[in-house]
PDB file of N, CA and C in Angstrom:
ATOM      1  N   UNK A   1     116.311  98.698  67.417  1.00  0.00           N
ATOM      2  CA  UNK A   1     115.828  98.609  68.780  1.00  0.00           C
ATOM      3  C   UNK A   1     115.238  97.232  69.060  1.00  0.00           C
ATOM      4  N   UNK A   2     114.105  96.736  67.719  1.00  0.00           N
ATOM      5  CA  UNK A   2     114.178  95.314  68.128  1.00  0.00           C
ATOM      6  C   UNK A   2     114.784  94.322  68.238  1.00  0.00           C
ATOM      7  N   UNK A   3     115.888  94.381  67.824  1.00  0.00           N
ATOM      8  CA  UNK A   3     117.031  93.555  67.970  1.00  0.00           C
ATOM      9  C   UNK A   3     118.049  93.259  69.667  1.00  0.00           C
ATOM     10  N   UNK A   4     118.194  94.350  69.727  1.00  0.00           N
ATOM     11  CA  UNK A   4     118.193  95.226  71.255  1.00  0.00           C
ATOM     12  C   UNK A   4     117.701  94.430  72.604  1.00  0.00           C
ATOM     13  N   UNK A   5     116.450  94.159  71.982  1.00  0.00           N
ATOM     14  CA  UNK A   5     115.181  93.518  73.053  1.00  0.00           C
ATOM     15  C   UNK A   5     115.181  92.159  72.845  1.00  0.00           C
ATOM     16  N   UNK A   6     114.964  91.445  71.809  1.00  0.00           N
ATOM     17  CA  UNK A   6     115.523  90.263  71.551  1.00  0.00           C
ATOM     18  C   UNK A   6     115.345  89.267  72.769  1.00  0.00           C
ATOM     19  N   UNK A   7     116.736  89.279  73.656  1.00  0.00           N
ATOM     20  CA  UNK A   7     117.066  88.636  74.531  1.00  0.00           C
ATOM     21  C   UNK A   7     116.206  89.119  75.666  1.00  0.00           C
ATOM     22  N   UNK A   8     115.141  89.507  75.944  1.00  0.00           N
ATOM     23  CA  UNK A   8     114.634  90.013  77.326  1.00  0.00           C
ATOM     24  C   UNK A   8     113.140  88.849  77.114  1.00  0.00           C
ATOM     25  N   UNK A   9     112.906  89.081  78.627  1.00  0.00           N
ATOM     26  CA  UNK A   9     111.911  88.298  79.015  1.00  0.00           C
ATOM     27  C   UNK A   9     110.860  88.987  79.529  1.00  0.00           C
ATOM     28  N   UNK A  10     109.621  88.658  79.447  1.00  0.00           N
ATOM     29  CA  UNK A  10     108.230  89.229  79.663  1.00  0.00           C
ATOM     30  C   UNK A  10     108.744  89.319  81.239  1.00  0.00           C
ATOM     31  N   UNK A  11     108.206  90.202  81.928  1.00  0.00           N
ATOM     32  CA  UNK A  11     108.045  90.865  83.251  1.00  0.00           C
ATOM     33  C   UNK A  11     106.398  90.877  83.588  1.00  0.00           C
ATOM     34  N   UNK A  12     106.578  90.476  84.854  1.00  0.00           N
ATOM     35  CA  UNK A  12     105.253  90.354  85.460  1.00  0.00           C
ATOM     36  C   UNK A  12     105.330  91.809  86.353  1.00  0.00           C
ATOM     37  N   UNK A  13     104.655  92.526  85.945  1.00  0.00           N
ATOM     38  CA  UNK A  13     104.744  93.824  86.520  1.00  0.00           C
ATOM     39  C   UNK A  13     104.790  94.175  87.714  1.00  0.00           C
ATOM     40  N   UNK A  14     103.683  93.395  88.194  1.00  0.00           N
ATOM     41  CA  UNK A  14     103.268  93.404  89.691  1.00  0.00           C
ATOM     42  C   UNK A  14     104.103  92.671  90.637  1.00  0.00           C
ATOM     43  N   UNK A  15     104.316  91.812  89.940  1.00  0.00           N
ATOM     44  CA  UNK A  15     105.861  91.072  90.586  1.00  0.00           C
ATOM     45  C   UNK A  15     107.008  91.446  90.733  1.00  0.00           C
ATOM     46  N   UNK A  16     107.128  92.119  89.808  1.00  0.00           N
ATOM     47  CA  UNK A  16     108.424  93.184  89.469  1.00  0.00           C
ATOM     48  C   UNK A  16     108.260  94.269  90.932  1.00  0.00           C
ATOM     49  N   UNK A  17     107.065  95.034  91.152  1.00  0.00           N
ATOM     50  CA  UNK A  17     106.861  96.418  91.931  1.00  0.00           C
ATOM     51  C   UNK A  17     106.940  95.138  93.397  1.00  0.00           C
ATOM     52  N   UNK A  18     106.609  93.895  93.464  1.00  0.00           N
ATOM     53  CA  UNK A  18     106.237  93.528  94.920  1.00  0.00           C
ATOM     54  C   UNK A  18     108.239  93.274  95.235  1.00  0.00           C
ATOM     55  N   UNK A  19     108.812  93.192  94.432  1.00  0.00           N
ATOM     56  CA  UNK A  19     110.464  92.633  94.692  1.00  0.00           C
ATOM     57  C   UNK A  19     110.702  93.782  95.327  1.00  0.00           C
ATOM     58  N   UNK A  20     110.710  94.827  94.701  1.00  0.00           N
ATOM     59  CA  UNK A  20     111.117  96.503  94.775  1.00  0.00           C
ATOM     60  C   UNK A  20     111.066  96.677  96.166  1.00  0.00           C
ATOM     61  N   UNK A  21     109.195  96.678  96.318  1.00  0.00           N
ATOM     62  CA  UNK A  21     109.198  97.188  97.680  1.00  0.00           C
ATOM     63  C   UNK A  21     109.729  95.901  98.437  1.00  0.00           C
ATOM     64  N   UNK A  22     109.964  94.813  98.676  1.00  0.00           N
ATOM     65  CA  UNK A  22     110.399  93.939  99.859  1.00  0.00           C
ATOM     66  C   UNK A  22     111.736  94.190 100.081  1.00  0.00           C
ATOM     67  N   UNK A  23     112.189  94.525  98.864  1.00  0.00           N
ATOM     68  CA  UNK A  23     113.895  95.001  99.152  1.00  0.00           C
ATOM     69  C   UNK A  23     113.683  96.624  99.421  1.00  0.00           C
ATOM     70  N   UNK A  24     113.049  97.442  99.541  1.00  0.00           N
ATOM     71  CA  UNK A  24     112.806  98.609 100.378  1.00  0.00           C
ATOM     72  C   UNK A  24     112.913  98.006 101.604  1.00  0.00           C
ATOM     73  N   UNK A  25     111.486  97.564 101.932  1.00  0.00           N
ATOM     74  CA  UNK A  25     111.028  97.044 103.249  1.00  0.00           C
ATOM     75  C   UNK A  25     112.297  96.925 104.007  1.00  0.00           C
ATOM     76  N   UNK A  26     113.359  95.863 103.701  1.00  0.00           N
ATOM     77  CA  UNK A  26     114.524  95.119 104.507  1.00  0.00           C
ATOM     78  C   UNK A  26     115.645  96.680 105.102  1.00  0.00           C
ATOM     79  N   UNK A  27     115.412  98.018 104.173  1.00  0.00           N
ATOM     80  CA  UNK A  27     116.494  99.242 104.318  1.00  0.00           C
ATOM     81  C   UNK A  27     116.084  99.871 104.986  1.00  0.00           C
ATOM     82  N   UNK A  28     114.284 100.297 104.730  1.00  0.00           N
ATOM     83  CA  UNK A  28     114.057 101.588 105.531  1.00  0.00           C
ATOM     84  C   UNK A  28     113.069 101.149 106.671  1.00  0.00           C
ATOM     85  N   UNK A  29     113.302 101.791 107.520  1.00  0.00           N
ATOM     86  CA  UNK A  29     112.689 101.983 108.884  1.00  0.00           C
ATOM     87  C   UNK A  29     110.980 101.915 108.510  1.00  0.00           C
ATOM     88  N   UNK A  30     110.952 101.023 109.395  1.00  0.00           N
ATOM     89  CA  UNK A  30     109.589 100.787 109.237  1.00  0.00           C
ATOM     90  C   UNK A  30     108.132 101.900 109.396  1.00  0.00           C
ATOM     91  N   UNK A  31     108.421 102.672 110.310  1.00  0.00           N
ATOM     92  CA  UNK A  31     107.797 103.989 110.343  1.00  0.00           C
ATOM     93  C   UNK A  31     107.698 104.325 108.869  1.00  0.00           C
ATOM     94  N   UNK A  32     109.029 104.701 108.143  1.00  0.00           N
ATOM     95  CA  UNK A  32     108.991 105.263 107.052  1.00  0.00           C
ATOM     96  C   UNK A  32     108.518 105.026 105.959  1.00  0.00           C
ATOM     97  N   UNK A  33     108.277 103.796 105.937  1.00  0.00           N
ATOM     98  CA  UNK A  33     107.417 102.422 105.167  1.00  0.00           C
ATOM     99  C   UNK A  33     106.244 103.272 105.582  1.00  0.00           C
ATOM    100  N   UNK A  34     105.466 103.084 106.112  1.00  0.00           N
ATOM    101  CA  UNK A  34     104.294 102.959 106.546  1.00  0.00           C
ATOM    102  C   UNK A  34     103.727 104.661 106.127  1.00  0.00           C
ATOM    103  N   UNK A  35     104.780 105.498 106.064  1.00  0.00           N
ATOM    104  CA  UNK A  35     104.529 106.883 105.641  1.00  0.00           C
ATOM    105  C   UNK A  35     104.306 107.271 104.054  1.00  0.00           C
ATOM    106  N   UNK A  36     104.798 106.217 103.895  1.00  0.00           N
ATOM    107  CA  UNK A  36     105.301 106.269 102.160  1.00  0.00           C
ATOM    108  C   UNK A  36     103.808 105.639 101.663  1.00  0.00           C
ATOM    109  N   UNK A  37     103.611 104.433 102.080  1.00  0.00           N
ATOM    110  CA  UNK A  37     102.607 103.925 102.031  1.00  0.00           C
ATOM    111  C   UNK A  37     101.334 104.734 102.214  1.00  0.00           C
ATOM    112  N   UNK A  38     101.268 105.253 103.517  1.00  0.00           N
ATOM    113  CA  UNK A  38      99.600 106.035 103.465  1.00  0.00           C
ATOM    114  C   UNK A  38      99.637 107.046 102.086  1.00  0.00           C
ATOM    115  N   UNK A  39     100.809 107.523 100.998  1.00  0.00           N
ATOM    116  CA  UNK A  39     100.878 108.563 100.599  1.00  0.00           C
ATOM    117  C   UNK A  39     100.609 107.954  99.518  1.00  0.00           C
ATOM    118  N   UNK A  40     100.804 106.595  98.803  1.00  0.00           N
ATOM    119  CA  UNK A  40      99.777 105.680  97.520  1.00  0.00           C
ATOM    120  C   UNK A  40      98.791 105.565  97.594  1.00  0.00           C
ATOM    121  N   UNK A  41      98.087 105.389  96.207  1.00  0.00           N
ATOM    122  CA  UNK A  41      96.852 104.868  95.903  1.00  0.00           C
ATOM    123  C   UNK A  41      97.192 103.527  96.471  1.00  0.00           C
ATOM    124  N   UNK A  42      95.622 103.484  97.011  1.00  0.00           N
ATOM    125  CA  UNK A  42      94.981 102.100  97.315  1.00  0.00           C
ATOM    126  C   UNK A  42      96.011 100.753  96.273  1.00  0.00           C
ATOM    127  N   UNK A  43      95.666 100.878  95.365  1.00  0.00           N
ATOM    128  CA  UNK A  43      96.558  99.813  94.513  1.00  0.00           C
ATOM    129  C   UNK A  43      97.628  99.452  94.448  1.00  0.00           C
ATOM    130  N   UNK A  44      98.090 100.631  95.093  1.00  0.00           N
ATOM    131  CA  UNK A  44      99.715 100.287  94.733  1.00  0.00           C
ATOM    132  C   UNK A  44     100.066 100.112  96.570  1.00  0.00           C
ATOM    133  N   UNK A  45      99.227 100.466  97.267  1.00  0.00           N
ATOM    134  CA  UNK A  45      99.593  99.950  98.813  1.00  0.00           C
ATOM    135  C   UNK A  45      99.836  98.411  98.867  1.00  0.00           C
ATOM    136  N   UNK A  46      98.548  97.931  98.130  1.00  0.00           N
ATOM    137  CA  UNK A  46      98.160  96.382  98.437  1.00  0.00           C
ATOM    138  C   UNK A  46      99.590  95.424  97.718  1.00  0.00           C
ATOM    139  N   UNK A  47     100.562  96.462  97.058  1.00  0.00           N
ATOM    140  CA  UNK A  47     101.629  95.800  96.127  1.00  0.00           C
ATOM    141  C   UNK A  47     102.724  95.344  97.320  1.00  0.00           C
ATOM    142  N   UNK A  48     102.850  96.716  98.395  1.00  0.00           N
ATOM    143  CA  UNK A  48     103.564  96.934  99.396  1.00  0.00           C
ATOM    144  C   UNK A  48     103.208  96.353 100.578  1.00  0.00           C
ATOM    145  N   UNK A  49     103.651  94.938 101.233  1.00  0.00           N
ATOM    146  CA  UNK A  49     102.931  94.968 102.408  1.00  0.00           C
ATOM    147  C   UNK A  49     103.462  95.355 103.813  1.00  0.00           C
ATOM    148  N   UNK A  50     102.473  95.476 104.872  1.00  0.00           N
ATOM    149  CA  UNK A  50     102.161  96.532 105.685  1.00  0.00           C
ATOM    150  C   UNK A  50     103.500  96.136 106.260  1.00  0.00           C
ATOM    151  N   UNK A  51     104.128  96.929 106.905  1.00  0.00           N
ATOM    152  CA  UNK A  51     105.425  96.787 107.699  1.00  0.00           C
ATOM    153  C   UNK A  51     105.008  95.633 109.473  1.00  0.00           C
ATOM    154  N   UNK A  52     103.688  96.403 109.874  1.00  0.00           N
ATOM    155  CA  UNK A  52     104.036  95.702 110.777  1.00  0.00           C
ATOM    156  C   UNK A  52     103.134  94.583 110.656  1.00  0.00           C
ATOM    157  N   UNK A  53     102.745  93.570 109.486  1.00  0.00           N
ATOM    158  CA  UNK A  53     102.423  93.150 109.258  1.00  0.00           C
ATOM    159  C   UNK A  53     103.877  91.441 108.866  1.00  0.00           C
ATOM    160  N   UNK A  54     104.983  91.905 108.787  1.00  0.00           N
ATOM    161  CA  UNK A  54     106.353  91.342 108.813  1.00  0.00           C
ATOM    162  C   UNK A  54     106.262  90.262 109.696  1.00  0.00           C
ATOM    163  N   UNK A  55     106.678  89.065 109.146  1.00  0.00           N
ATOM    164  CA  UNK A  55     107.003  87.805 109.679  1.00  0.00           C
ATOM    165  C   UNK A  55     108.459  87.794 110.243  1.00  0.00           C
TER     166      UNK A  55
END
């Protein structure tokens, strides 16, 4: 298995979850964003930002 892994690179976690949701953000309806959102912990909202908060 360690051999396996080898070739991989450290992941910034939080960086990793903020990609996720921005490529959410761009699919789902912003309402639906914002539903999903009230339904996280505090911590993991602040990963997601606010829809109508969008540049």
């Amino acid at each position: 298995m360690n051999h396996e892994l080898s070739s991989t690179h450290p992941v910034d976690a939080k960086e990793a979850v903020r990609s996720v949701f921005r490529v959410l953000s761009r699919y789902i309806d912003p309402g639906e964003v914002r539903k999903v959102r009230h339904g996280l912990p505090a911590e993991v909202q602040a990963l997601w930002p606010d829809p109508d908060m969008r540049h």
